[in-house]
Protein backbone atom coordinates (compact mmCIF):
# COMPACT_ATOMS: atom_id res chain seq x y z
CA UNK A 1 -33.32 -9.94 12.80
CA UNK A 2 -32.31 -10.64 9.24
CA UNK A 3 -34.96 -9.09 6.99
CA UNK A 4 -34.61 -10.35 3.49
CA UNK A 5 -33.53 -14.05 2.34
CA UNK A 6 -30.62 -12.51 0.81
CA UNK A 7 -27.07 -11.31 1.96
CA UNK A 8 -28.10 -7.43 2.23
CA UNK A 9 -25.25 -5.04 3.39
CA UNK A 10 -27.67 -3.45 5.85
CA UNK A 11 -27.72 -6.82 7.73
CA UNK A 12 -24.10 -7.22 7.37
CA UNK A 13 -22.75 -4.11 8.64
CA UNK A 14 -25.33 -4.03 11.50
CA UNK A 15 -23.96 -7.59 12.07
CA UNK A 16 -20.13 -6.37 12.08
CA UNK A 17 -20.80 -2.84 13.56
CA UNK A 18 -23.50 -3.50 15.92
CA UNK A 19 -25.08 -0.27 14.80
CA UNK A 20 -26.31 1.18 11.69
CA UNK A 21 -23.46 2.24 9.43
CA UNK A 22 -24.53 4.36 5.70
CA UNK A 23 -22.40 5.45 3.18
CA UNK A 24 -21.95 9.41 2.01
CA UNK A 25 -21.45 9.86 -1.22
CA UNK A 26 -18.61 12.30 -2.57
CA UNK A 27 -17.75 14.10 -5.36
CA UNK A 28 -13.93 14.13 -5.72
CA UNK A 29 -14.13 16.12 -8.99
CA UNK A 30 -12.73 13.58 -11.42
CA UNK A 31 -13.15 12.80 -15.16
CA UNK A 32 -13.41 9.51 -16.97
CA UNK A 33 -11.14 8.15 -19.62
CA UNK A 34 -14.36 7.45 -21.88
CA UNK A 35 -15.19 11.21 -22.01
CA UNK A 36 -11.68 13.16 -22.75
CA UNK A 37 -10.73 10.78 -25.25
CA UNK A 38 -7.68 8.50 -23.75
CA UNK A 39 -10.49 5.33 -24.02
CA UNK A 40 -13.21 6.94 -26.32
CA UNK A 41 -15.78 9.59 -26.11
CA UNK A 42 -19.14 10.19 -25.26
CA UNK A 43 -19.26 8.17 -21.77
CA UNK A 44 -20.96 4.75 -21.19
CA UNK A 45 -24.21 5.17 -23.41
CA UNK A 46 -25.74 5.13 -20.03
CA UNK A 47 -24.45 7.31 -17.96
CA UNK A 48 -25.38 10.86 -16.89
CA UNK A 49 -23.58 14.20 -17.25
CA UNK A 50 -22.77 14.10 -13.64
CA UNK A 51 -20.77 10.20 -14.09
CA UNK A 52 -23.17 8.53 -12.59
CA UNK A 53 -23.08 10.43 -8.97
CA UNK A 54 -26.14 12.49 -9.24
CA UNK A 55 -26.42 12.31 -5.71
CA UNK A 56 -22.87 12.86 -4.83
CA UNK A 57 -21.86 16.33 -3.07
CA UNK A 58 -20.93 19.36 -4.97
CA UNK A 59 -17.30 19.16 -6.65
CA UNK A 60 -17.01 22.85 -6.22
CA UNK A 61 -16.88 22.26 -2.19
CA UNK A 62 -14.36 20.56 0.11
CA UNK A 63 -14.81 17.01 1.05
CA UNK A 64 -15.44 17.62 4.21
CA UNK A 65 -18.46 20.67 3.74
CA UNK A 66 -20.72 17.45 1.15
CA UNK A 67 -19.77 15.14 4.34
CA UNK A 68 -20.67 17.40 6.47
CA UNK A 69 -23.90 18.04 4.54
CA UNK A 70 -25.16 14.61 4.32
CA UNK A 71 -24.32 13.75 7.52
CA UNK A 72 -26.20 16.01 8.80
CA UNK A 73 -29.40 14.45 6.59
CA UNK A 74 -28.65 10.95 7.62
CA UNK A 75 -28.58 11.92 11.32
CA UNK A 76 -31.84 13.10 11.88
CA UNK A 77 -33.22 9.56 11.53
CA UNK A 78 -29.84 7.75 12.44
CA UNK A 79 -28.16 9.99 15.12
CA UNK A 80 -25.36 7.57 16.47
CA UNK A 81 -24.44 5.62 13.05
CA UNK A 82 -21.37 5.04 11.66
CA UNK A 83 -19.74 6.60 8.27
CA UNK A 84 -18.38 5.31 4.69
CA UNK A 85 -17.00 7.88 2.34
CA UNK A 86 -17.93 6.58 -0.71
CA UNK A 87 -16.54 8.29 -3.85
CA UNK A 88 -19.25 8.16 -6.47
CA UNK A 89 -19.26 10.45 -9.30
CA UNK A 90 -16.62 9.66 -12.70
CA UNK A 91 -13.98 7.37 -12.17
CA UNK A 92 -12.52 7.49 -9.06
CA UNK A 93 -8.87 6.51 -9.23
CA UNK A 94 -7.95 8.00 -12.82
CA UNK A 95 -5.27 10.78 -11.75
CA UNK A 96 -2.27 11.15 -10.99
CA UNK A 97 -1.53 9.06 -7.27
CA UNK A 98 -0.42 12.60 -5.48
CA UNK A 99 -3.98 13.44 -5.80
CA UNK A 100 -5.55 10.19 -4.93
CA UNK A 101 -3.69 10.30 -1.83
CA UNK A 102 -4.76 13.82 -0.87
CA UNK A 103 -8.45 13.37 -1.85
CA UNK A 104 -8.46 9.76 0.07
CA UNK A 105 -6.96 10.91 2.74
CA UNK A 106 -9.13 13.97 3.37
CA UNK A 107 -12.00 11.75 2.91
CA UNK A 108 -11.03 9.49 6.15
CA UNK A 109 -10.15 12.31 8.09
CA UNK A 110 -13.40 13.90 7.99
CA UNK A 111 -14.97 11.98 11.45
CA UNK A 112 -13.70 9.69 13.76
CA UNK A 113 -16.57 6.90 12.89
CA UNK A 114 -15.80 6.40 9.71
CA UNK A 115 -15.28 2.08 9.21
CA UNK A 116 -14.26 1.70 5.63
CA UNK A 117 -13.69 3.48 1.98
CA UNK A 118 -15.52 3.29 -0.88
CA UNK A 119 -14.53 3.91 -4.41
CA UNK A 120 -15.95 3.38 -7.63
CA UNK A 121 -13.82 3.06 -10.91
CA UNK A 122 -13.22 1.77 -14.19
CA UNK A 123 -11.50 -1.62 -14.07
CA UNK A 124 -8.81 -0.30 -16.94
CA UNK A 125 -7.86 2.57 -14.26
CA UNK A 126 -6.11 0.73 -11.80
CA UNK A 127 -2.30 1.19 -12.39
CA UNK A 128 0.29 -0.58 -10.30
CA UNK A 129 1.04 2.18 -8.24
CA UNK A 130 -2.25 2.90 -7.36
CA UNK A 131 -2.69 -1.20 -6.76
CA UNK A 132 -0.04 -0.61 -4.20
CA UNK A 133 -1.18 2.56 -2.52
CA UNK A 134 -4.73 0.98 -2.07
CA UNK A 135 -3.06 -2.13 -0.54
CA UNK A 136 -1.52 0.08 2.09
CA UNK A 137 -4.24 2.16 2.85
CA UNK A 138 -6.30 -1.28 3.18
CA UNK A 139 -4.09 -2.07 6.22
CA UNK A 140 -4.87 0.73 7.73
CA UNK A 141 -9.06 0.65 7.24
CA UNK A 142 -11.04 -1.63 4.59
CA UNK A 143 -11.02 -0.09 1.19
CA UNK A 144 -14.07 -1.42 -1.20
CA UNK A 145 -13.61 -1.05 -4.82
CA UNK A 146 -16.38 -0.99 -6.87
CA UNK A 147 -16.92 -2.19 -10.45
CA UNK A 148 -19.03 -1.54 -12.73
CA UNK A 149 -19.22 -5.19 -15.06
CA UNK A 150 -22.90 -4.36 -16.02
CA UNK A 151 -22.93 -7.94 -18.04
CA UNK A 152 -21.07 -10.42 -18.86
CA UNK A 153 -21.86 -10.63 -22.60
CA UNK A 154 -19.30 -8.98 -24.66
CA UNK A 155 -21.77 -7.95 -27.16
CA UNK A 156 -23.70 -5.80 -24.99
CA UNK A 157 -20.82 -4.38 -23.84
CA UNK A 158 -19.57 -3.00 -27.27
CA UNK A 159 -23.05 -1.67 -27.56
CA UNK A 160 -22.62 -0.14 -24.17
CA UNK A 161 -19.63 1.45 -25.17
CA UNK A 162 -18.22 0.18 -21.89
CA UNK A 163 -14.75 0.90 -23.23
CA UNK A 164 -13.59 -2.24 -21.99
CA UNK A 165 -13.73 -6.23 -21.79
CA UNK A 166 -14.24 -8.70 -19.38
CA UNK A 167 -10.20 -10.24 -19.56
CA UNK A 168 -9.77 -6.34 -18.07
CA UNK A 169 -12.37 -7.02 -15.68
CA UNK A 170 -10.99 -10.44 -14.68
CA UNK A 171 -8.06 -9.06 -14.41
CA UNK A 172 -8.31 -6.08 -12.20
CA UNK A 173 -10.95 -7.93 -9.47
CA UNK A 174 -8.01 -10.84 -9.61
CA UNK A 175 -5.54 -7.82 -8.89
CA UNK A 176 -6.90 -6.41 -6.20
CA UNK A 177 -8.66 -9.95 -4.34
CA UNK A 178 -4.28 -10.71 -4.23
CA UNK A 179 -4.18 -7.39 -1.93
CA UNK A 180 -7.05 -8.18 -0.02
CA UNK A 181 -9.20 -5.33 -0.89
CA UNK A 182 -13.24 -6.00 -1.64
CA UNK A 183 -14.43 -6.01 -4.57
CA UNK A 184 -18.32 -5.08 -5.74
CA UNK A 185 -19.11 -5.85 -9.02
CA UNK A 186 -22.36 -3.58 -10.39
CA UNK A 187 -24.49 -5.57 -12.88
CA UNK A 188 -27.05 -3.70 -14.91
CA UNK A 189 -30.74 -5.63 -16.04
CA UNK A 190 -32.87 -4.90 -19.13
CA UNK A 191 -29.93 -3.93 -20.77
CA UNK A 192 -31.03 -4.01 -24.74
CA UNK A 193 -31.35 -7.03 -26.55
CA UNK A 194 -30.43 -9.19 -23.28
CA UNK A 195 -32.47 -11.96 -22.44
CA UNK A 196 -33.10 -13.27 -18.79
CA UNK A 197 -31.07 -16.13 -19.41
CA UNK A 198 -28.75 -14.17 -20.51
CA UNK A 199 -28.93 -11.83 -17.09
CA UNK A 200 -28.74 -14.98 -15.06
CA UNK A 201 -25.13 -15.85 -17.02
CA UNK A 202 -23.70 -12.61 -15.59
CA UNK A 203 -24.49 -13.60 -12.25
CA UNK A 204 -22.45 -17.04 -12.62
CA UNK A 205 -19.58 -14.95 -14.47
CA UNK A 206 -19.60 -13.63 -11.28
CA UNK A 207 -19.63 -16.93 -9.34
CA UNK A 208 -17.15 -17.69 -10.97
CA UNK A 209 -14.67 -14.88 -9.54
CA UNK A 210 -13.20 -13.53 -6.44
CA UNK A 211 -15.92 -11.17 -5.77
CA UNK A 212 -17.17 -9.78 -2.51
CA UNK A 213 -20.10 -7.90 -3.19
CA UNK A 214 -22.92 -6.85 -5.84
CA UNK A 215 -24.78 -4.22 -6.41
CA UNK A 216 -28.00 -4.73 -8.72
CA UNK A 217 -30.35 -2.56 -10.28
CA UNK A 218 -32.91 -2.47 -13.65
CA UNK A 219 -31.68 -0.26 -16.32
CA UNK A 220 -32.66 3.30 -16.24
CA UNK A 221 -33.03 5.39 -19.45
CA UNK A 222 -32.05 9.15 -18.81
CA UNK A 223 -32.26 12.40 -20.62
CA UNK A 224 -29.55 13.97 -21.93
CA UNK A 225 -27.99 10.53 -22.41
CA UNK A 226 -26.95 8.80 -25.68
CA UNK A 227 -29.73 6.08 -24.47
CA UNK A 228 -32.21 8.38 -23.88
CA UNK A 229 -31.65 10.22 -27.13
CA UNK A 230 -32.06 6.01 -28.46
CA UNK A 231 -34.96 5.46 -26.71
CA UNK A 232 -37.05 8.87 -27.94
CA UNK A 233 -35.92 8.37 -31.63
CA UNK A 234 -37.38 4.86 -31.72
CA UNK A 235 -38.49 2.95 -28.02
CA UNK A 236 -37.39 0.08 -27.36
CA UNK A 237 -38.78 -2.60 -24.49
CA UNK A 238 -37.78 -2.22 -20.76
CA UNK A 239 -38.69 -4.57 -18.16
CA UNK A 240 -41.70 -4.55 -15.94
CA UNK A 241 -41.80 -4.49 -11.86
CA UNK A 242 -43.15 -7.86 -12.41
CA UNK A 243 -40.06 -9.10 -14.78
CA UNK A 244 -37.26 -7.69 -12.61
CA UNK A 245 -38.23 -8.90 -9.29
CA UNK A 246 -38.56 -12.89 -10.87
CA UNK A 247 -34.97 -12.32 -12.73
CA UNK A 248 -33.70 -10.78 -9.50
CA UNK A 249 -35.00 -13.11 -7.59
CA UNK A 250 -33.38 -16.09 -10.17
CA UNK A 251 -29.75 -14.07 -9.66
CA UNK A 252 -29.99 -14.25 -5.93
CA UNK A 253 -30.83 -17.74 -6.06
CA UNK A 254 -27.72 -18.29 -8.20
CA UNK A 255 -25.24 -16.45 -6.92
CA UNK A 256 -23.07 -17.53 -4.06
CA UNK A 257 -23.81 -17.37 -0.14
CA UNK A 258 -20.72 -15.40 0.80
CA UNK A 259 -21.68 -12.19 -1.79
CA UNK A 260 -22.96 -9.36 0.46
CA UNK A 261 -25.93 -7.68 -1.69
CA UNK A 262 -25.34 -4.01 -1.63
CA UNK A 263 -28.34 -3.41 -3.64
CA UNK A 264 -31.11 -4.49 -5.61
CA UNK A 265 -32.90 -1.70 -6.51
CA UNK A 266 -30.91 1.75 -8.02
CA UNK A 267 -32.38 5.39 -7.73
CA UNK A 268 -32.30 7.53 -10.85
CA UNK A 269 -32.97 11.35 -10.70
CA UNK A 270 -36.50 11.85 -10.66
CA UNK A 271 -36.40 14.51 -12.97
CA UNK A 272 -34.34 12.79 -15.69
CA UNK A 273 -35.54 9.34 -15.57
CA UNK A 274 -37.68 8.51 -18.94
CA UNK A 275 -38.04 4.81 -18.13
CA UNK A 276 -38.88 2.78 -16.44
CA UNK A 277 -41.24 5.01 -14.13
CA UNK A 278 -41.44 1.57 -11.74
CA UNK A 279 -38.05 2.43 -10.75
CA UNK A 280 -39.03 5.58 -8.49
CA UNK A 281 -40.41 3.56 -5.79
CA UNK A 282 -37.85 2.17 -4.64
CA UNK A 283 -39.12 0.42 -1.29
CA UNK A 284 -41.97 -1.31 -3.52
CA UNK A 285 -39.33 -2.98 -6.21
CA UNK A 286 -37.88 -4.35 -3.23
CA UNK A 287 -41.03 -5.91 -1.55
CA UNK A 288 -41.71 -7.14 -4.36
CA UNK A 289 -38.35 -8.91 -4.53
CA UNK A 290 -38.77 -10.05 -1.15
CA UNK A 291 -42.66 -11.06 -2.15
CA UNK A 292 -41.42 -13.28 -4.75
CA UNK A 293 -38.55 -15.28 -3.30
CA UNK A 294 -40.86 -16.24 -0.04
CA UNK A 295 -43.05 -17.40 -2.39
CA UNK A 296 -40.21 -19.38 -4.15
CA UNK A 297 -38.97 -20.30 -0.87
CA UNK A 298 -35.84 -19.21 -2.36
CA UNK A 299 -32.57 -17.88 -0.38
CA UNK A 300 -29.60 -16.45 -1.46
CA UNK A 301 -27.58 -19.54 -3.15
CA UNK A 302 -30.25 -22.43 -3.06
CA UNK A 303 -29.62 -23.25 -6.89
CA UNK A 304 -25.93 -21.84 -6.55
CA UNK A 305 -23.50 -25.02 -8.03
């Protein structure tokens, strides 16, 4: 039974499986090119120490000891599920291809039920030769690449210090769509100085595109990040539970039928997070979500043009 009025991945999967299927997040031990300098320094104002895969394994143990690990967790309240190694943490596909291959490969062959890949990168780090190893390995089992776009508004983006633009982000989800790998673009609300309207015009940039799936969460503001540091020295306005569920709920209306929904809420460390405190409950952004497009009577793509 299909439990939101949106195109959630839960639903999907279960739909294409027949079982439950959950991703395990890895920690391949990579850098970024916006922390050693080949992009710029400092990281994605954003982002934590650990690149964004604070709940990725260990990169001091094997792949298969943190699959092992979490496997075990997830089993105790999903015993016969099925597995995606998703590579989390940094950027995911900037090294050399001799390692990508060994890490990827180590990855699949941790269980038998494993369905499908996951890896999240920059969309500046996809060379040609990686393009072309990824469309081989995608003919083998589905690969998903994930993206972080975090909004389409090129202003925001400088002050992001994304590192790059959207013709590189056109360009790489136009790249891989031609090799028939999926594509899930992450989008990032309450981002500084961004209006709602403005949030809805990233979800039609997205529209727009070749793009298979989206993940969605509010902004969090972290310690030990540049933002953090902003936010201390002189606070600035974050959404409410009550804001993000009506400009959530607007993007789902908008956004196309086909887009699988990987997410619309995000965790942040508990420890770390500074704001917005909403953001811990998880399960209660998401009611609310739900709350608010029955009483809409929206569904996923009834305003989409």
């Amino acid at each position: 039974m299909k439990q939101h009025r949106y195109n959630a991945l839960d639903y999907h999967l279960k739909t294409k499986y027949g079982k439950k299927v959950f991703k395990i997040s890895l920690n391949g031990n990579f850098t970024c090119p916006n922390r050693d300098g080949k992009v710029g320094t400092g990281g994605c104002i954003f982002c934590s120490a650990k690149g964004s895969g604070d709940f990725a394994g260990s990169r001091h143990e094997p792949l298969k000891t943190q699959f092992d690990k979490i496997k075990a967790i997830m089993e105790r309240k999903w015993p016969d599920g099925l597995y995606i190694p998703y590579f989390q943490a940094n950027t995911n596909t900037y090294a050399p291809l001799s390692k990508l291959k060994a890490l990827y490969e180590e990855a699949l062959a941790c269980d038998p039920k494993i369905v499908a890949l996951s890896i999240a990168t920059r969309c500046d780090c996809l060379e040609s030769e990686v393009l072309d190893y990824l469309e081989e390995l995608n003919g083998r089992i589905p690969i998903w690449m994930e993206l972080g776009l975090q909004t389409a508004h090129p202003e925001t983006m400088e002050f992001l210090n994304l590192g790059y633009d959207l013709q590189t982000f056109q360009w790489a989800v136009h790249e891989l769509n031609k090799r028939g790998i999926e594509v899930i673009a992450h989008i990032i609300n309450g981002l500084p100085g961004e209006t709602k309207e403005m949030m809805l015009e990233t979800v039609k940039f997205i529209n727009a595109l070749p793009i298979n799936g989206v993940k969605i969460h509010s902004l969090f503001i972290m310690k030990n990040t540049q933002l953090g540091k902003m936010y201390l020295e002189k606070p600035f306005p974050v959404l409410s539970l009550e804001e993000y569920a009506e400009i959530v709920s607007e993007q789902l209306a908008l956004l196309r039928e086909d887009i699988v929904i990987h997410r619309v809420s995000g965790d942040a460390p508990r420890e770390e997070l500074l704001a917005p405190l909403w953001t811990r409950k998880k399960l209660v952004v998401m009611n609310e979500i739900d709350r608010r497009m029955r009483k809409l009577d929206y569904h996923q793509g009834c305003k989409y043009k």
